[in-house]
C-alpha atoms as a PDB file:
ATOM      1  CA  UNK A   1      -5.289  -5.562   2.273  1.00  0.00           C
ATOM      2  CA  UNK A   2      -1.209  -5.228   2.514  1.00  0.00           C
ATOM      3  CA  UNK A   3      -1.878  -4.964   6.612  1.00  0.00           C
ATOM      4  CA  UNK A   4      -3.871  -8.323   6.259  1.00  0.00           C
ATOM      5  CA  UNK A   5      -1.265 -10.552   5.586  1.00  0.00           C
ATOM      6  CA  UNK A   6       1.268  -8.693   7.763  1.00  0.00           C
ATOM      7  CA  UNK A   7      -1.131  -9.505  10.377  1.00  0.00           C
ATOM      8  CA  UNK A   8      -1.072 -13.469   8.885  1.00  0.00           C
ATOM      9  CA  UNK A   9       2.708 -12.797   8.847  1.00  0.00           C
ATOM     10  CA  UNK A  10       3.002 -12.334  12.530  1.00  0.00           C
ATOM     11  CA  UNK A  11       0.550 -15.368  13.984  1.00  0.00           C
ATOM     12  CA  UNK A  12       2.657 -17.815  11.237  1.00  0.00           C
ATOM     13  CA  UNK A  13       5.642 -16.584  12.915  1.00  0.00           C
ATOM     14  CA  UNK A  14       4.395 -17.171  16.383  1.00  0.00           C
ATOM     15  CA  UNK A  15       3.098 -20.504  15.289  1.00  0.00           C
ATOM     16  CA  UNK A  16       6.530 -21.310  13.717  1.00  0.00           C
ATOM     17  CA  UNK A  17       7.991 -20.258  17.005  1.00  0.00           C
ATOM     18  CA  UNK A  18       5.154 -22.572  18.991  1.00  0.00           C
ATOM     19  CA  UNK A  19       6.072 -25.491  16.687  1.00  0.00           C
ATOM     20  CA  UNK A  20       9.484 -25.096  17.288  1.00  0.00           C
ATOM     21  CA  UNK A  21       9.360 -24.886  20.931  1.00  0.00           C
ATOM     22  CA  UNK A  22       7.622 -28.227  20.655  1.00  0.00           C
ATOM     23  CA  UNK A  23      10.488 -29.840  18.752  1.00  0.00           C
ATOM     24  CA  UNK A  24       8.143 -30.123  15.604  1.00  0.00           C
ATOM     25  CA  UNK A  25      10.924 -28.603  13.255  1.00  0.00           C
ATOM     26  CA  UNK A  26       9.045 -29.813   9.817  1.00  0.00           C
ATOM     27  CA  UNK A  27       5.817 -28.002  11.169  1.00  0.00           C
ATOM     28  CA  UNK A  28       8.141 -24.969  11.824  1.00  0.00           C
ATOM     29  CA  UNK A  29       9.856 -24.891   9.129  1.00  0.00           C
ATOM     30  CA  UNK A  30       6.795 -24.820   6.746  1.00  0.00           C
ATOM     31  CA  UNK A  31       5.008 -22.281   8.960  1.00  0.00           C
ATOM     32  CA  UNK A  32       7.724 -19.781   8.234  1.00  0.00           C
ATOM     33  CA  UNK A  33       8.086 -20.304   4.676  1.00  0.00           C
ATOM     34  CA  UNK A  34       4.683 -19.452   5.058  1.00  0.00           C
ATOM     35  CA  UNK A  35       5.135 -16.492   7.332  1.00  0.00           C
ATOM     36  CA  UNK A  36       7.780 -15.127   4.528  1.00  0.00           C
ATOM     37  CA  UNK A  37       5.556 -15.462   1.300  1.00  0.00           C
ATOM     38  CA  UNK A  38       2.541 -13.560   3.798  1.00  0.00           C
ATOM     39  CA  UNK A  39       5.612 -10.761   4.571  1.00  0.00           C
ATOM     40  CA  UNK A  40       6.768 -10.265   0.507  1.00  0.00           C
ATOM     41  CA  UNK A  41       2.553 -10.549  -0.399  1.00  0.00           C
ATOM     42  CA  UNK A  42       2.369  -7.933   2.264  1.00  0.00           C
ATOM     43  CA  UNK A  43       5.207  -5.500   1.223  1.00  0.00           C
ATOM     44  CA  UNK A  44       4.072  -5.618  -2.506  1.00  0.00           C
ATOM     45  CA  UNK A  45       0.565  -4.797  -1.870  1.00  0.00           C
ATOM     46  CA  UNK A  46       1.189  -2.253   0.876  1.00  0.00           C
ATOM     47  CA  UNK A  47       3.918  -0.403  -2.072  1.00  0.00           C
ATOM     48  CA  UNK A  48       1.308  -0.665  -4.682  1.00  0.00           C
ATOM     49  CA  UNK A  49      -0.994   1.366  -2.835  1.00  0.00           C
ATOM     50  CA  UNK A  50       1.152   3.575  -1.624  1.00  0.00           C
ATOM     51  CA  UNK A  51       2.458   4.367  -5.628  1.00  0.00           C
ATOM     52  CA  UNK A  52      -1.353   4.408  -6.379  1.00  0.00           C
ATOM     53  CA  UNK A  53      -2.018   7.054  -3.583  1.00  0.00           C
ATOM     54  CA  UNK A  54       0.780   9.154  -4.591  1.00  0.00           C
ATOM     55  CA  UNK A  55      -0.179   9.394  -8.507  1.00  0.00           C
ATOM     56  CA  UNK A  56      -3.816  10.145  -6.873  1.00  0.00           C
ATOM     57  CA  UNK A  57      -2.520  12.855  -5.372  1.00  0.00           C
ATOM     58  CA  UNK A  58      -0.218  14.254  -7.968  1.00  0.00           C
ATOM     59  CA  UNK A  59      -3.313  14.356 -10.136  1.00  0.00           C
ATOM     60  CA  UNK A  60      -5.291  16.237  -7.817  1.00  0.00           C
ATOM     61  CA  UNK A  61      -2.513  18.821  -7.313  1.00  0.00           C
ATOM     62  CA  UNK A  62      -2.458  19.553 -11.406  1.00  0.00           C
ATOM     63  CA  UNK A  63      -6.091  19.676 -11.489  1.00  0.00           C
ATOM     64  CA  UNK A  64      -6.047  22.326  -8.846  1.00  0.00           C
ATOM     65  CA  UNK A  65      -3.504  24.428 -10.065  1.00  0.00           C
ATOM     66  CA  UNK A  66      -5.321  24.130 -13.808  1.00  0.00           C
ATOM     67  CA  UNK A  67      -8.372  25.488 -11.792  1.00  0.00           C
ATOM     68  CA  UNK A  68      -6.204  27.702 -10.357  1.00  0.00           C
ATOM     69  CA  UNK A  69      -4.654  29.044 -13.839  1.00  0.00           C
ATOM     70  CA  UNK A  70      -7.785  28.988 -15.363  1.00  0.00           C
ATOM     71  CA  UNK A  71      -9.149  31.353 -12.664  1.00  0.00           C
ATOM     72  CA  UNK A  72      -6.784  33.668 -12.963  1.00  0.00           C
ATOM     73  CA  UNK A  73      -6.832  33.715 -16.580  1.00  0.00           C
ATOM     74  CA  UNK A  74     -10.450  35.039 -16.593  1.00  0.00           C
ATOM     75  CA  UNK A  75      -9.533  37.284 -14.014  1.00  0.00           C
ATOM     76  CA  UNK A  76      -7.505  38.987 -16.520  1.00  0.00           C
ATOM     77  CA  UNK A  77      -9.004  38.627 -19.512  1.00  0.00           C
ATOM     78  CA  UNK A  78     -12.645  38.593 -18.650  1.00  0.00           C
ATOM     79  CA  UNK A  79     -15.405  35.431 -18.818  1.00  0.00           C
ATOM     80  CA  UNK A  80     -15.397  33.705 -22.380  1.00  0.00           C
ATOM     81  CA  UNK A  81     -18.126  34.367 -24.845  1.00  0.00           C
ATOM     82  CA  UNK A  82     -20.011  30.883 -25.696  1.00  0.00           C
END
């Protein structure tokens, strides 16, 4: 979703630039105030799932070494008994 609006991000700014060119400064301006709030929407979503993707894989890593503990524990000691 984050690469979405940096997408968004990039046509505002080439609009603002179009505009611009033109000598339509109001249009311009307001384009890139656009273009910024699509760039800081962008940033936050695209750091959200990058925090989300590291916890995901921080949990997978202790699951696997409980697995991995756990195997070796009944290695040693044998299966349990129910």
């Amino acid at each position: 979703m984050g690469q979405f609006f940096a997408a968004v991000f990039i046509v505002l700014l080439v609009v603002a630039a179009i505009a611009l060119a033109k000598g339509d400064e109001q249009d311009a301006n307001q384009a890139a105030e656009y273009a910024y709030y699509s760039l800081v929407i962008s940033v936050v979503l695209l750091l959200a799932a990058t925090a989300l993707e590291e916890r995901k894989e921080e949990s997978t890593v202790e699951e696997r070494e409980g697995r991995r503990r756990t195997v070796a524990e009944t290695q040693k000691t044998g299966p349990r008994e129910a």
